[in-house]
Protein backbone atom coordinates (compact mmCIF):
# COMPACT_ATOMS: atom_id res chain seq x y z
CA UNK A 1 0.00 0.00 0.00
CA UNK A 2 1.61 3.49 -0.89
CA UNK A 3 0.38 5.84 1.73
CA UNK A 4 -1.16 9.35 0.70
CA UNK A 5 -3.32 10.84 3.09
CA UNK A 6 -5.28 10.47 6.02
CA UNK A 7 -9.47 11.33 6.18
CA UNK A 8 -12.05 11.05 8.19
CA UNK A 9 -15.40 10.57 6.58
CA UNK A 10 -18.72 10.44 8.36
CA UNK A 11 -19.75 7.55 10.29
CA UNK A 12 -23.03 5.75 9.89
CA UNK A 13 -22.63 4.58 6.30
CA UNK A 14 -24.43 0.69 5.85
CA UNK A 15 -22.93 0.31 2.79
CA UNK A 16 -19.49 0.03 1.63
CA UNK A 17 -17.99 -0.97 -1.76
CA UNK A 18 -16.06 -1.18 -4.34
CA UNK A 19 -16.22 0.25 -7.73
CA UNK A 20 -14.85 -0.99 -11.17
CA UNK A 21 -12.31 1.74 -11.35
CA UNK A 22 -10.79 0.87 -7.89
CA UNK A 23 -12.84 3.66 -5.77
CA UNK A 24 -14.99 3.10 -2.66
CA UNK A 25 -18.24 3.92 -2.64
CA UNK A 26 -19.70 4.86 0.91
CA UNK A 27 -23.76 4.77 0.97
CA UNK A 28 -26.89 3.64 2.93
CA UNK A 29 -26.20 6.87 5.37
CA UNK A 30 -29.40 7.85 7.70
CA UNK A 31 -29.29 11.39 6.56
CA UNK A 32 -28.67 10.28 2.71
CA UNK A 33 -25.06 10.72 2.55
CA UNK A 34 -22.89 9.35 -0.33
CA UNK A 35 -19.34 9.36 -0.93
CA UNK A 36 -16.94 7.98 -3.38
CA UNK A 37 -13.10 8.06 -2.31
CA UNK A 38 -10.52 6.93 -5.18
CA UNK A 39 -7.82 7.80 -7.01
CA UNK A 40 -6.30 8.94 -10.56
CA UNK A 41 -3.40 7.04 -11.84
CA UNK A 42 -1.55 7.02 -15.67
CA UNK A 43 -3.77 4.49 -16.38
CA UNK A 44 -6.65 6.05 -15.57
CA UNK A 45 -5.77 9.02 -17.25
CA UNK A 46 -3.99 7.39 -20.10
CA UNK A 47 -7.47 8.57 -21.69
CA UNK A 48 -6.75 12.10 -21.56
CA UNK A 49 -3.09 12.03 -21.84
CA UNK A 50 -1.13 9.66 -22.32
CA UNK A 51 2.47 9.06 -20.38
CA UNK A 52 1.20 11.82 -18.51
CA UNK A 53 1.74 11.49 -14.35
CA UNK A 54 -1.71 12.05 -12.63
CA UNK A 55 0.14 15.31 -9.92
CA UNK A 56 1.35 17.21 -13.10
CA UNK A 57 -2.30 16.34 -15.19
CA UNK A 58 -4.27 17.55 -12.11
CA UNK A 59 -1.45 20.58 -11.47
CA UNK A 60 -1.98 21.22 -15.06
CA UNK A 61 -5.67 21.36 -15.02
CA UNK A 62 -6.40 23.54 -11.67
CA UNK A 63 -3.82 25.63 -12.82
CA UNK A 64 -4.98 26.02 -16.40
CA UNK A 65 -1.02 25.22 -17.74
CA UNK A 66 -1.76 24.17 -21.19
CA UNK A 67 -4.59 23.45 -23.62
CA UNK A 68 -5.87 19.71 -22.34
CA UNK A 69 -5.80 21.17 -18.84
CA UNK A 70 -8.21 23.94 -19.59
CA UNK A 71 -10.35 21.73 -21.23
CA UNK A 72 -10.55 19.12 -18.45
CA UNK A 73 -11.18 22.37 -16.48
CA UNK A 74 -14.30 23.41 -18.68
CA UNK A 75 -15.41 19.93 -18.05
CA UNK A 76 -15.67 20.96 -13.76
CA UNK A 77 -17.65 23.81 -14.54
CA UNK A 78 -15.93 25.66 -11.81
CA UNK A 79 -17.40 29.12 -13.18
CA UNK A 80 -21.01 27.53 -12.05
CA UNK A 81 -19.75 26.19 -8.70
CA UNK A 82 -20.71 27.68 -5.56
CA UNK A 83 -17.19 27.71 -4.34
CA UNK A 84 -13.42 26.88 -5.09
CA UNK A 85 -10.99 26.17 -2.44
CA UNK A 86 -6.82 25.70 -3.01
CA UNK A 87 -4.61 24.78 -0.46
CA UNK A 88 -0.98 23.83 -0.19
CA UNK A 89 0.55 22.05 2.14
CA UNK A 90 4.36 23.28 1.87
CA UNK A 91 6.79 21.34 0.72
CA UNK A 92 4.36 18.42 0.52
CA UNK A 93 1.22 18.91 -2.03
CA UNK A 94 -1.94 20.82 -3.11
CA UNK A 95 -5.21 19.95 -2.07
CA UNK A 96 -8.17 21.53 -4.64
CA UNK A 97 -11.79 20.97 -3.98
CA UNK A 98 -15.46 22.69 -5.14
CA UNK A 99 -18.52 21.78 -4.83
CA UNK A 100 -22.51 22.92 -5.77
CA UNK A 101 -25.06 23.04 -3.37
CA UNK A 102 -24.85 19.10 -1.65
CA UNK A 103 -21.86 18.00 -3.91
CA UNK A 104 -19.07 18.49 -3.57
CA UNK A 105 -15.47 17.33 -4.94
CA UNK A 106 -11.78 17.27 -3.94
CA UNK A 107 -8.36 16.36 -5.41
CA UNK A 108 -5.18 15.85 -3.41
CA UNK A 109 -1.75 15.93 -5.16
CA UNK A 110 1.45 14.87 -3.57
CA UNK A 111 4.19 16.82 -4.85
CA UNK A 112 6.48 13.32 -3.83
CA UNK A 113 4.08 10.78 -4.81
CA UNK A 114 3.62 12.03 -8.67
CA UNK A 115 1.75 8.83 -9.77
CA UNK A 116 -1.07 8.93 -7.83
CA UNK A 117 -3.53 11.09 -7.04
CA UNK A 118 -6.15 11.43 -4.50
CA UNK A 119 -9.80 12.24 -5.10
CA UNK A 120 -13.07 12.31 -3.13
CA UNK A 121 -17.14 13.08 -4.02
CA UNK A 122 -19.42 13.60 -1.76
CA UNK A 123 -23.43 13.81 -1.47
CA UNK A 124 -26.28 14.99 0.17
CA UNK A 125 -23.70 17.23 2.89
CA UNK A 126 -23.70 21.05 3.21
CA UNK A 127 -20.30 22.95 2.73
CA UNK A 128 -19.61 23.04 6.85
CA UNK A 129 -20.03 19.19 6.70
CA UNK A 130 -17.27 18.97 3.29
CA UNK A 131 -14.80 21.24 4.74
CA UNK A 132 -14.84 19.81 8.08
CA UNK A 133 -14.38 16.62 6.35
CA UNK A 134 -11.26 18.59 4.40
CA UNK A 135 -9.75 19.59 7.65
CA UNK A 136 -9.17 16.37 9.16
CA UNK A 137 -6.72 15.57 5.75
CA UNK A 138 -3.63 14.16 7.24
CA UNK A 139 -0.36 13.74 4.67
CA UNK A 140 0.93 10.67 5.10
């Protein structure tokens, strides 16, 4: 196991599970609650670009660097989001997250660990709920 980061998510979920790209889904919350933790890899975005390493895609695309990352941007709609927050965490990573109304997303890229990248969704919370979630990341 290659260590990234450490996050708490809410308790209370009944369901747990994996998904066909190698994520967890979290569901079957009492308050409706959903979650989906993962993370981006070459191969997974060989579809985008390939031989590209998922921290300088992802650097490249919440940055706006070059042409395929301002497209992949587009695709976010951040202009329509409620909110954008950007972190860094010096000498270590980046940690980028938005969200809409009860969605919300995040991406965590570790300047060291350039082949992986880690991502989270979550449903059905308010913005408190997200960013409290946020604070408890951990760099591993």
């Amino acid at each position: 196991m290659q260590p990234i980061a450490e996050v708490r998510i809410p308790s209370d979920f009944s369901k747990i599970g994996s998904l066909p790209n190698g994520s967890i889904g979290f569901g079957g919350h009492p308050k409706g609650i959903s979650a989906v933790l993962g993370y981006e890899t070459s191969e997974s975005l060989s579809v985008h670009k390939k031989g590209g390493q998922p921290a300088s895609f992802f650097l490249s695309v919440f940055k706006a660097k070059d042409a395929i990352g301002c497209q992949y941007l587009h695709g976010y709609q951040l202009e329509l989001q409620d909110y954008r927050l950007h972190a860094v965490f010096p000498g270590t990573g980046e940690l980028f997250a938005f969200g809409k109304e009860d969605r919300h997303q995040f991406y965590l890229i570790r300047i060291d660990k350039p082949d992986v990248v880690l991502s989270g969704m979550f449903r059905n919370i308010d913005r408190i709920e997200f960013e409290s979630i946020l604070s408890t990341i951990v760099i591993k």
